[in-house]
C-alpha atoms as a PDB file:
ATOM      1  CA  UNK A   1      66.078 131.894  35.945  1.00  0.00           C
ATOM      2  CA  UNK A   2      65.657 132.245  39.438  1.00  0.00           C
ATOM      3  CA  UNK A   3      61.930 132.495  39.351  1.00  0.00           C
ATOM      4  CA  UNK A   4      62.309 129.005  37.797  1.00  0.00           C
ATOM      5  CA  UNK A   5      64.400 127.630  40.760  1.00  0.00           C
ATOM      6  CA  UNK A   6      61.850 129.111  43.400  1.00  0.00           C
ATOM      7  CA  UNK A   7      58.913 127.788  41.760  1.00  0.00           C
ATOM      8  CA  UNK A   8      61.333 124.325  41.268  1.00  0.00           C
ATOM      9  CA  UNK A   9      61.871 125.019  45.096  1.00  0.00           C
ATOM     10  CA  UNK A  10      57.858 125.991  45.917  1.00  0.00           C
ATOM     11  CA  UNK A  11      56.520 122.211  43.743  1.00  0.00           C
ATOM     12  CA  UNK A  12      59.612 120.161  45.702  1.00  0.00           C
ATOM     13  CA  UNK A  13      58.485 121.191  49.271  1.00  0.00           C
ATOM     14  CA  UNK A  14      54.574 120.695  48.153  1.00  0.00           C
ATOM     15  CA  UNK A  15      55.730 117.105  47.225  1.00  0.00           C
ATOM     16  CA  UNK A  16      57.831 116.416  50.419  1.00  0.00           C
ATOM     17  CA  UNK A  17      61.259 116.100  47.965  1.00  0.00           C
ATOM     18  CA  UNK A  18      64.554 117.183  49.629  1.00  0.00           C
ATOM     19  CA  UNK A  19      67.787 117.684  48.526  1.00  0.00           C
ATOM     20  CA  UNK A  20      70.412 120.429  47.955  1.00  0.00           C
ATOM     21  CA  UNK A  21      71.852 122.909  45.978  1.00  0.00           C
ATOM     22  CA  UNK A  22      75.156 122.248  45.240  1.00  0.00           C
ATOM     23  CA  UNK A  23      76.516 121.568  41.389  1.00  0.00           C
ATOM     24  CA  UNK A  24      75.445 123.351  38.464  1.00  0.00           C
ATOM     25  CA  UNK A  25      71.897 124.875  38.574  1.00  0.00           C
ATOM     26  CA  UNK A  26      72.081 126.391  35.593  1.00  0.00           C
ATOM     27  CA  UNK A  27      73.170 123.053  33.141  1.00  0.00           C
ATOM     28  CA  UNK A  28      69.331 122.128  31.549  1.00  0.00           C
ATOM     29  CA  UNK A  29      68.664 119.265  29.595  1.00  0.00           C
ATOM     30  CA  UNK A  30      65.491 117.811  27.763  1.00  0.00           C
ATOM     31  CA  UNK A  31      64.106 114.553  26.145  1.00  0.00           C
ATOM     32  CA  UNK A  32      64.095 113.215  22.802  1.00  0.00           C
ATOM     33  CA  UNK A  33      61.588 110.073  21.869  1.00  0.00           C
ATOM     34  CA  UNK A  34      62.970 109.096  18.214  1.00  0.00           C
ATOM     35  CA  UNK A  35      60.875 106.268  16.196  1.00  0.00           C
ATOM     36  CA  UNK A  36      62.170 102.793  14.970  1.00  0.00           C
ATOM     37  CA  UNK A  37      63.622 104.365  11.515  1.00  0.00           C
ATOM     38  CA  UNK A  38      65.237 106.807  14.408  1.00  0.00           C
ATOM     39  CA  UNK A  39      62.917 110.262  13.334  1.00  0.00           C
ATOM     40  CA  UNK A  40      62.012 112.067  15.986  1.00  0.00           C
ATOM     41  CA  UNK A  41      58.900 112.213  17.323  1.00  0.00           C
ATOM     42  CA  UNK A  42      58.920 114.656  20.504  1.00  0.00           C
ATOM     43  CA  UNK A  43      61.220 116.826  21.997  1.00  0.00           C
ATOM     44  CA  UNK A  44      61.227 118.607  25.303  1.00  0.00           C
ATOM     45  CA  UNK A  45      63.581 121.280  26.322  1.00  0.00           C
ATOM     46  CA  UNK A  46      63.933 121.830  29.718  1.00  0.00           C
ATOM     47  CA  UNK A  47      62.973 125.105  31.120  1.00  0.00           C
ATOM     48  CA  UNK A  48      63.865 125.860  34.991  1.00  0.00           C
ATOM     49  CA  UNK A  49      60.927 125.420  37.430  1.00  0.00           C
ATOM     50  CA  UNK A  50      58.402 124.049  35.052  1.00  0.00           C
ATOM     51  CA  UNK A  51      57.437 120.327  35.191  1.00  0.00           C
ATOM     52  CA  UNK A  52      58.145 117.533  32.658  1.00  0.00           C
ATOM     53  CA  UNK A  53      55.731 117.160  30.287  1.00  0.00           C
ATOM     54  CA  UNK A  54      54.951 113.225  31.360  1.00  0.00           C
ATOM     55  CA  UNK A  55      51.657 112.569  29.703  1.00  0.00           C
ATOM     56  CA  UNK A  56      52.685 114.045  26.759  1.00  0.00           C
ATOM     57  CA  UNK A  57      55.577 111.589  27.098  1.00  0.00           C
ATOM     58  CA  UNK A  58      53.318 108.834  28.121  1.00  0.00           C
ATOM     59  CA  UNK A  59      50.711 109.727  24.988  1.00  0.00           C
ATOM     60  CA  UNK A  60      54.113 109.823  22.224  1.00  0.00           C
ATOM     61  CA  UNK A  61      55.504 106.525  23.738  1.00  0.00           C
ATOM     62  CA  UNK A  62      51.913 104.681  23.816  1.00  0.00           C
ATOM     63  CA  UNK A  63      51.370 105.953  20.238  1.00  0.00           C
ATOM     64  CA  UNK A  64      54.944 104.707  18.990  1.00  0.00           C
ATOM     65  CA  UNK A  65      54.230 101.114  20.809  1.00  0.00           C
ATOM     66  CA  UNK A  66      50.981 100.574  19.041  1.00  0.00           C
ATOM     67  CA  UNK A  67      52.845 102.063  15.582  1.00  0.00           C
ATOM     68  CA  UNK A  68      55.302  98.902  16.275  1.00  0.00           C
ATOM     69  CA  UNK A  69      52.408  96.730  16.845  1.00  0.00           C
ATOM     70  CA  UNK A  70      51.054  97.381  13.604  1.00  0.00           C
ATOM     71  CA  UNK A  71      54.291  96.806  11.686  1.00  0.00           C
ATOM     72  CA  UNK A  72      54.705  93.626  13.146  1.00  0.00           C
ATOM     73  CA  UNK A  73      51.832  92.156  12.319  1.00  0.00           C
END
């Protein structure tokens, strides 16, 4: 866990982002992209000090857009 904040720590400072360390460092949280019949499609779990996956996120939300698209028409 701590390895996670340092590295969290190292990538914040590397992208000029400050801020502090008060609250609860150890609450995690994640993302869930559900479809329009409200299946889910992609879940992320957070992990400490790794990134969010966003072009996964991009790719699943692009896909589910064009999936729309087609139903529509």
């Amino acid at each position: 866990m701590f390895r996670g904040m340092r590295n969290m720590s190292k990538r914040l400072s590397k992208k000029n982002i400050s801020g502090n360390y008060k609250g609860e460092g150890i609450v995690q949280g994640g993302i869930i992209i559900f479809d329009a019949a409200g299946k889910a499609r992609f879940a992320y779990r957070e992990e400490t000090g790794s990134e969010v996956p966003v072009e996964d996120i991009i790719a699943v939300v692009k896909e589910l857009r064009k999936e729309g698209k087609a139903q529509s028409s």
